[in-house]
C-alpha atoms as a PDB file:
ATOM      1  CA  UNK A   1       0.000   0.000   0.000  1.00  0.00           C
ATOM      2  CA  UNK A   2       2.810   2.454   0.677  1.00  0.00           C
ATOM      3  CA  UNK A   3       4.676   1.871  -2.380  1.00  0.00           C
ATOM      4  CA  UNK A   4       1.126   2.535  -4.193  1.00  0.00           C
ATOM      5  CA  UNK A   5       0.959   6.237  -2.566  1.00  0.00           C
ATOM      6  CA  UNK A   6       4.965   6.549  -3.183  1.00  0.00           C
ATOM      7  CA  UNK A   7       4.165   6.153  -7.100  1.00  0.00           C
ATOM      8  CA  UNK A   8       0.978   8.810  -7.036  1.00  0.00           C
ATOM      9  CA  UNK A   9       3.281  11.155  -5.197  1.00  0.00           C
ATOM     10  CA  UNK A  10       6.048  10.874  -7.775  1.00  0.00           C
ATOM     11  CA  UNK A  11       3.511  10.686 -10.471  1.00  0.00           C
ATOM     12  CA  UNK A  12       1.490  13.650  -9.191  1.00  0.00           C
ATOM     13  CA  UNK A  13       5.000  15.644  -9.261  1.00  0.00           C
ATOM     14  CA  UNK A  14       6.086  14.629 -12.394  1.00  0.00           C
ATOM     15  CA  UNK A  15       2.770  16.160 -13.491  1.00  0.00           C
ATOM     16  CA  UNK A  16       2.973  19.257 -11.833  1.00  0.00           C
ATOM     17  CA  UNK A  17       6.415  19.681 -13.421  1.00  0.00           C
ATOM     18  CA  UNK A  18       5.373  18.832 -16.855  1.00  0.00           C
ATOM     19  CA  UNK A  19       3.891  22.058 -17.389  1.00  0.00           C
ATOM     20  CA  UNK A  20       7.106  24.105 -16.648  1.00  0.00           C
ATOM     21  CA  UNK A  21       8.988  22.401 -19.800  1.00  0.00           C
ATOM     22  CA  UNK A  22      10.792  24.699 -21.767  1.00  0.00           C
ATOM     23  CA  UNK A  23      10.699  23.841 -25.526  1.00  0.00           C
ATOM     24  CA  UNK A  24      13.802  23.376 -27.826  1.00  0.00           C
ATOM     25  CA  UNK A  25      16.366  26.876 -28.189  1.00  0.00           C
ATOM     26  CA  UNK A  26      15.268  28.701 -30.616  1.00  0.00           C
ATOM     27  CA  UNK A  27      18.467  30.859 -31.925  1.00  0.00           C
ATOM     28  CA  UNK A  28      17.587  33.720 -34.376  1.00  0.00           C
ATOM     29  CA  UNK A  29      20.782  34.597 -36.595  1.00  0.00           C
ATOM     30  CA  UNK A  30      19.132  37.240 -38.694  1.00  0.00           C
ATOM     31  CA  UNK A  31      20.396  35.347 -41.645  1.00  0.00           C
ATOM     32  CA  UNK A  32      17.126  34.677 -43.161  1.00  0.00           C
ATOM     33  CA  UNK A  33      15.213  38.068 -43.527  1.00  0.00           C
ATOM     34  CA  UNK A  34      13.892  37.765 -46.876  1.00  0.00           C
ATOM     35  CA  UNK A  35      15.068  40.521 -49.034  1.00  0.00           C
ATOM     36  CA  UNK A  36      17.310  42.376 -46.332  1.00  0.00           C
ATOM     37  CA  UNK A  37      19.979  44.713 -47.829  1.00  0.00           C
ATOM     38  CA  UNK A  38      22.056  46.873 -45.340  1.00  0.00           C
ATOM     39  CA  UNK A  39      20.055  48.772 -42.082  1.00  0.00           C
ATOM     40  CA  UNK A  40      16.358  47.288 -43.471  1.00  0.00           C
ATOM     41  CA  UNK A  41      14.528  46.983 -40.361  1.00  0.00           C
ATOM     42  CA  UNK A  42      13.829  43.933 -38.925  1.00  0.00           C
ATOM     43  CA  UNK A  43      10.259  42.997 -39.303  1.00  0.00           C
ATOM     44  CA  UNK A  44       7.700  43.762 -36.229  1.00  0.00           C
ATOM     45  CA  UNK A  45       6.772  39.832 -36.020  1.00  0.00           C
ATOM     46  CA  UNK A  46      10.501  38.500 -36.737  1.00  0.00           C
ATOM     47  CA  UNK A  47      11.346  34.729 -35.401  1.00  0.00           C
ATOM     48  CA  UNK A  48       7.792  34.858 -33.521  1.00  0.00           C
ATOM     49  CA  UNK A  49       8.390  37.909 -31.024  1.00  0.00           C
ATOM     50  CA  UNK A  50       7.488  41.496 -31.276  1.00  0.00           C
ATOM     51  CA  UNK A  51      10.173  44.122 -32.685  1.00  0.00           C
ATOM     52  CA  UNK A  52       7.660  46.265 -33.172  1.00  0.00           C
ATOM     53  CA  UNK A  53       8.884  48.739 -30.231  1.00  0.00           C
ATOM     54  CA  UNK A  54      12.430  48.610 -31.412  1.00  0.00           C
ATOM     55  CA  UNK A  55      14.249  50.264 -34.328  1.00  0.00           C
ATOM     56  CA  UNK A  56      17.192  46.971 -34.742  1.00  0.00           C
ATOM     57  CA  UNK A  57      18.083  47.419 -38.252  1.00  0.00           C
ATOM     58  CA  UNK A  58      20.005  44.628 -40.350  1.00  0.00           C
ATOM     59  CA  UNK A  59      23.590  44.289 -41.162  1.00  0.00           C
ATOM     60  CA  UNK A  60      24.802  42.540 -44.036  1.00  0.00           C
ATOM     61  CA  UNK A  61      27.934  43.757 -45.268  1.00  0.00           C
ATOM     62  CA  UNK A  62      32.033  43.483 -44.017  1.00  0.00           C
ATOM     63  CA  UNK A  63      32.562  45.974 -41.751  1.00  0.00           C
ATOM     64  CA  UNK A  64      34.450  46.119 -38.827  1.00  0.00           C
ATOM     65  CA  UNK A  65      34.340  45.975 -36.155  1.00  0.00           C
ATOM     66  CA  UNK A  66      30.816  44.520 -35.977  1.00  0.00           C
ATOM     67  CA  UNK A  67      31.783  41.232 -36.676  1.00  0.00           C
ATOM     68  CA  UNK A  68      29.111  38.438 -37.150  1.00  0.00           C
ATOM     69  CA  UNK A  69      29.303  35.283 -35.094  1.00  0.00           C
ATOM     70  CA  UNK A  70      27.437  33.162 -37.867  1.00  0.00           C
ATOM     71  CA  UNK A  71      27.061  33.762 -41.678  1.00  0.00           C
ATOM     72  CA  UNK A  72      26.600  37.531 -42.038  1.00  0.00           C
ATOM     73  CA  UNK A  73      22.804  38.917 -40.579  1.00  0.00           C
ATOM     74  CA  UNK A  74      23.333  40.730 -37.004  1.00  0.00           C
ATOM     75  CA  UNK A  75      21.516  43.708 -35.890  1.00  0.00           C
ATOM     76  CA  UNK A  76      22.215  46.969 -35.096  1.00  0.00           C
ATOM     77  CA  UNK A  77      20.699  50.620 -33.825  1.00  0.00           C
ATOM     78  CA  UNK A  78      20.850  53.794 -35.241  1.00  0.00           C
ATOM     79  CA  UNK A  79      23.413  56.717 -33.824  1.00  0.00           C
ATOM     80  CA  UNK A  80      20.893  58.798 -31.058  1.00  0.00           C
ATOM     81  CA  UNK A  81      19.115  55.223 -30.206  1.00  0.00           C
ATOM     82  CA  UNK A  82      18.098  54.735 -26.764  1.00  0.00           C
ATOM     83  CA  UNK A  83      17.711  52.000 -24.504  1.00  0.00           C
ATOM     84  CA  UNK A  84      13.987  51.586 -25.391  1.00  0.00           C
ATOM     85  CA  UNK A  85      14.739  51.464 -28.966  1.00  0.00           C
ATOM     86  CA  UNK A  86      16.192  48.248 -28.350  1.00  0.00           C
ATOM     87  CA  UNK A  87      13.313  46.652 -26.503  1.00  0.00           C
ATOM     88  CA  UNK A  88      12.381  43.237 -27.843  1.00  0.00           C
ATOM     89  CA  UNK A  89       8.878  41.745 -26.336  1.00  0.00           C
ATOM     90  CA  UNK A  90       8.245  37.795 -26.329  1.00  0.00           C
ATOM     91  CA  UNK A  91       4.779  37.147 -27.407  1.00  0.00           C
ATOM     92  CA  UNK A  92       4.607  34.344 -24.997  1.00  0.00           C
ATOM     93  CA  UNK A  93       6.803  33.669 -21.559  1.00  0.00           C
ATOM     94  CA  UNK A  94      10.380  32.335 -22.025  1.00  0.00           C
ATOM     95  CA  UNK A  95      13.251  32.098 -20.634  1.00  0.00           C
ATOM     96  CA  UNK A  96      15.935  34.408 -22.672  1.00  0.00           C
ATOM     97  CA  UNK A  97      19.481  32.954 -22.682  1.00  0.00           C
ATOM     98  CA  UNK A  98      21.766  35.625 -24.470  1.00  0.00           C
ATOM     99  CA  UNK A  99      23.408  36.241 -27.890  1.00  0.00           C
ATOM    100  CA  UNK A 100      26.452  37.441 -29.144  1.00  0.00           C
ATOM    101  CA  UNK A 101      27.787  40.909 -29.594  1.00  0.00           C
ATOM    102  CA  UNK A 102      30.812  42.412 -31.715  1.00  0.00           C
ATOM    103  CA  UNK A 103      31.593  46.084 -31.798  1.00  0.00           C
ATOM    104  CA  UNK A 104      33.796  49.621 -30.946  1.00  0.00           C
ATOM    105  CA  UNK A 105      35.345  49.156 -27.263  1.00  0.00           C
ATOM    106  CA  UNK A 106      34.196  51.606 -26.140  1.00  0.00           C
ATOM    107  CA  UNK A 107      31.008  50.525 -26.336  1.00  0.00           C
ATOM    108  CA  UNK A 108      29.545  48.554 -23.301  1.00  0.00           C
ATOM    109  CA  UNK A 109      26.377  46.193 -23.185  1.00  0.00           C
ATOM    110  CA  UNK A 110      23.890  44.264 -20.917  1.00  0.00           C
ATOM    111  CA  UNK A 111      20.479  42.662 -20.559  1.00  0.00           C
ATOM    112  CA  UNK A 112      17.939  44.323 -18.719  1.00  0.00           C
ATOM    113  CA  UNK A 113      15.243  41.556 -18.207  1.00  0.00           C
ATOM    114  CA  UNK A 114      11.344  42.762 -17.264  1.00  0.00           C
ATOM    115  CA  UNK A 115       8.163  40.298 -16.751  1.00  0.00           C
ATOM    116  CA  UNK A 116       4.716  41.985 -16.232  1.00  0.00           C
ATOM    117  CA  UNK A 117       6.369  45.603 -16.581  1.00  0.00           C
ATOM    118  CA  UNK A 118       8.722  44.729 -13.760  1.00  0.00           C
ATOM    119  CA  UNK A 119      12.637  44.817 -14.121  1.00  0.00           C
ATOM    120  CA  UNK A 120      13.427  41.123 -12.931  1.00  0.00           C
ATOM    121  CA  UNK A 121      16.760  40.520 -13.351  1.00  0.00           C
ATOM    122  CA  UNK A 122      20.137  42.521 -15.029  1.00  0.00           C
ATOM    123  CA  UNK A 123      23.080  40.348 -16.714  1.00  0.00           C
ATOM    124  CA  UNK A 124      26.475  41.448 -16.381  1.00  0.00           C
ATOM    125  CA  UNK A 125      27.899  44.393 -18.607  1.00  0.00           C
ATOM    126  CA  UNK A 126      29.893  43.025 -21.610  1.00  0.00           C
ATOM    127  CA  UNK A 127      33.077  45.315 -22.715  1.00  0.00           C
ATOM    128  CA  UNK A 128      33.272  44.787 -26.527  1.00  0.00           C
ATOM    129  CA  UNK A 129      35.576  43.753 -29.117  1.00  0.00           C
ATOM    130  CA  UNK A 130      36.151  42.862 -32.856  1.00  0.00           C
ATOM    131  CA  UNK A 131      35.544  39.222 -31.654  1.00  0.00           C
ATOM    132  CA  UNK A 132      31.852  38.068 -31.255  1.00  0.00           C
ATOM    133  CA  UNK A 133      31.289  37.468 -27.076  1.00  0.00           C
ATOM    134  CA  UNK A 134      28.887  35.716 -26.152  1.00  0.00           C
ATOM    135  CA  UNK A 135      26.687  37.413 -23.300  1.00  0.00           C
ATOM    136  CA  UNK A 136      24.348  35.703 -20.868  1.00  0.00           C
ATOM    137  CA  UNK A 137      21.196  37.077 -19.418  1.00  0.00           C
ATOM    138  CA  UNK A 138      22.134  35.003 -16.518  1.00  0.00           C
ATOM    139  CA  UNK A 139      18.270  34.443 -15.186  1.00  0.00           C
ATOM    140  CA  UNK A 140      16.346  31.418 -15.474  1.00  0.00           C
ATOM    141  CA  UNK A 141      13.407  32.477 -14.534  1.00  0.00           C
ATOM    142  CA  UNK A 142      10.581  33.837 -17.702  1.00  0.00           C
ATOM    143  CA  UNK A 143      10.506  37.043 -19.969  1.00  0.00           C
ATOM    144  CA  UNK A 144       8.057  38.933 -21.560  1.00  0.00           C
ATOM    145  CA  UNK A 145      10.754  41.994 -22.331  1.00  0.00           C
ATOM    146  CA  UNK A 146      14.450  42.250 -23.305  1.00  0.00           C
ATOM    147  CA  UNK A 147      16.144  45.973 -23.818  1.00  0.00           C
ATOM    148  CA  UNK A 148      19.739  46.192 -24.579  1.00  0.00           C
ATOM    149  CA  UNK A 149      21.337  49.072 -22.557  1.00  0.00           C
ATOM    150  CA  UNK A 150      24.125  50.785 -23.632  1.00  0.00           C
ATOM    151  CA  UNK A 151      25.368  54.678 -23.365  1.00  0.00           C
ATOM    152  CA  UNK A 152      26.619  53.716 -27.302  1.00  0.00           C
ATOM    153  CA  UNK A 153      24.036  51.734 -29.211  1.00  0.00           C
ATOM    154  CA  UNK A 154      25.117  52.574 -32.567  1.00  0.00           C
ATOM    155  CA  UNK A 155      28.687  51.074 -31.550  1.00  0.00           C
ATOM    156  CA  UNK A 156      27.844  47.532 -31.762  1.00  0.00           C
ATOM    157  CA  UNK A 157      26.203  44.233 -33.567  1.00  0.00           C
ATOM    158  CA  UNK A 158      24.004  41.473 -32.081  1.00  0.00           C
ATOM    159  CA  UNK A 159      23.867  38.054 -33.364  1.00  0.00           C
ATOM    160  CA  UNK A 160      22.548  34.849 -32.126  1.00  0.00           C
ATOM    161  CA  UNK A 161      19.760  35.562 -30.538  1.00  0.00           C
ATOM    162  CA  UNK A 162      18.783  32.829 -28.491  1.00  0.00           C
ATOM    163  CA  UNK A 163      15.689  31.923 -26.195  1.00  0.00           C
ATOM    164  CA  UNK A 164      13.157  29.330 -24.846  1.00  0.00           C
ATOM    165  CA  UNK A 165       9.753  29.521 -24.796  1.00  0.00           C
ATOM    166  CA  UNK A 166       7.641  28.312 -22.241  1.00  0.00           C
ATOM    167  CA  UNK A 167       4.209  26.306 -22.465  1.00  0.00           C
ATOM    168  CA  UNK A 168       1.468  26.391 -19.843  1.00  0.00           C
ATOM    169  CA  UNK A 169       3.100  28.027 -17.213  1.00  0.00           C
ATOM    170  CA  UNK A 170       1.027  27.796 -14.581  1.00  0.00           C
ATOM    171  CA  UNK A 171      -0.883  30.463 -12.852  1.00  0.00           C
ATOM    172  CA  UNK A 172      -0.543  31.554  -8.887  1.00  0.00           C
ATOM    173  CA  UNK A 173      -3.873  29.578  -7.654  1.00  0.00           C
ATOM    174  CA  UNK A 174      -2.843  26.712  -9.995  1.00  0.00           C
ATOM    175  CA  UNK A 175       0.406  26.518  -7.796  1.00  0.00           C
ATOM    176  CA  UNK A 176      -1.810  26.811  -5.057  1.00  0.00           C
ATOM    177  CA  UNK A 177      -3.700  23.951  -5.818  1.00  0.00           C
ATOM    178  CA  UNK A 178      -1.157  21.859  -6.840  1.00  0.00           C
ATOM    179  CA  UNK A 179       0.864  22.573  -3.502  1.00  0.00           C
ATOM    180  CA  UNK A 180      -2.393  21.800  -1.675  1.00  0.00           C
ATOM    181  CA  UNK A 181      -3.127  18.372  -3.572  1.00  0.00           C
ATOM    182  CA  UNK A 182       1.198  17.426  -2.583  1.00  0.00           C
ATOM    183  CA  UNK A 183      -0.065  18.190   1.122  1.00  0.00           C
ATOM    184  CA  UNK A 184      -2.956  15.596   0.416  1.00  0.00           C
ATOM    185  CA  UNK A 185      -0.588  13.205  -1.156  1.00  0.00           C
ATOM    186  CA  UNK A 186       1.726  13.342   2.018  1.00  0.00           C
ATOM    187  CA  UNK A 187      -0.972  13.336   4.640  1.00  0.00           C
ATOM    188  CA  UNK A 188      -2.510  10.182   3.195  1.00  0.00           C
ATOM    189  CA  UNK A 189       0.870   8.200   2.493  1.00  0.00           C
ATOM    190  CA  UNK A 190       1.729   9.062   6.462  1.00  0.00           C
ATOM    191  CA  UNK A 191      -1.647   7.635   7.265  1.00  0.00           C
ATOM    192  CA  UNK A 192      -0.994   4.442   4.583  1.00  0.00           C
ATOM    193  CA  UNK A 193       2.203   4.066   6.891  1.00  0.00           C
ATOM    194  CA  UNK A 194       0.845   4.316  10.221  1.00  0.00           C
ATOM    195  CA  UNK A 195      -1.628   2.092   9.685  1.00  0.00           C
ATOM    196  CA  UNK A 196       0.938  -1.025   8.063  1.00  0.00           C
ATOM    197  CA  UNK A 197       2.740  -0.813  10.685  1.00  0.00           C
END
């Protein structure tokens, strides 16, 4: 009997973690934007999220120092951009996991990660070179917003995009209820126990 409640317990969890599954990377290179010929903006609806707040142009040409890391799409901003111009919005949660960046080194960049309006997380601040670096948003928790902030936006490339979306992520009162049912679980093992003995 108490290997029977052991297996719903385990079962039950496995359940409740099903929903948190992240789906396969998804790593958008900018290669593929039909038509694109030097600073054509990237579409609003690009690689399923929304650019539509941003002004990232695309980069096709030599020229360095905004070096690609794969084939030869990266974006870029315009000179005057500003933080905002560089917001990128998920159309569904994800977890964001970084991309690469080339540029002047001068130039300085980082990840400023928001869910629900609210600034959730910063990654570190990446000096920059002629050689692509990868930066990490270093949070594993879900997105809905990424912004780029640099004081030079014009002064680099980014490449490599890369994320995870997120199915069914569970609301609050769902993990309410599925903490509350794992309560249930234990209570009635305990009793399963106590009474074999």
């Amino acid at each position: 009997m108490k290997s029977l409640f052991t297996l719903a317990a385990i079962g039950a969890g496995l359940a409740f973690a099903a929903p948190l599954a992240s789906a396969a990377t998804t790593v958008l290179t900018f290669d593929g934007i039909v038509g694109s010929n030097d600073y054509s903006a990237v579409p609003a609806s690009y690689g399923g999220l929304d650019w539509s707040a941003s002004t990232w142009s695309v980069l096709t040409s030599e020229q360095a120092p905004y070096t690609p890391h794969s084939d030869q799409g990266r974006i870029t901003l315009a000179w005057g951009s500003n933080d905002a111009d560089s917001s990128i919005r998920f159309t569904q949660p994800a977890v964001f996991e970084g991309a690469w960046f080339a540029g002047y080194s001068e130039a300085t960049v980082r990840f400023d990660l928001y869910s629900g309006g609210q600034l959730v997380a910063s990654s570190s601040t990446l000096t920059l070179s002629a050689t692509p670096t990868y930066l990490a948003s270093g949070w594993g928790g879900t997105v809905d917003k990424v912004v780029v902030s640099s004081p030079l936006h014009a002064f680099y490339v980014m490449d490599d995009f890369a994320y995870s979306p997120v199915s069914d992520v569970p609301e609050p009162a769902s993990w309410a209820l599925m903490l509350a049912g794992g309560v249930v679980i234990a209570r009635m093992s305990r009793r399963a126990a106590g009474a074999g003995r």
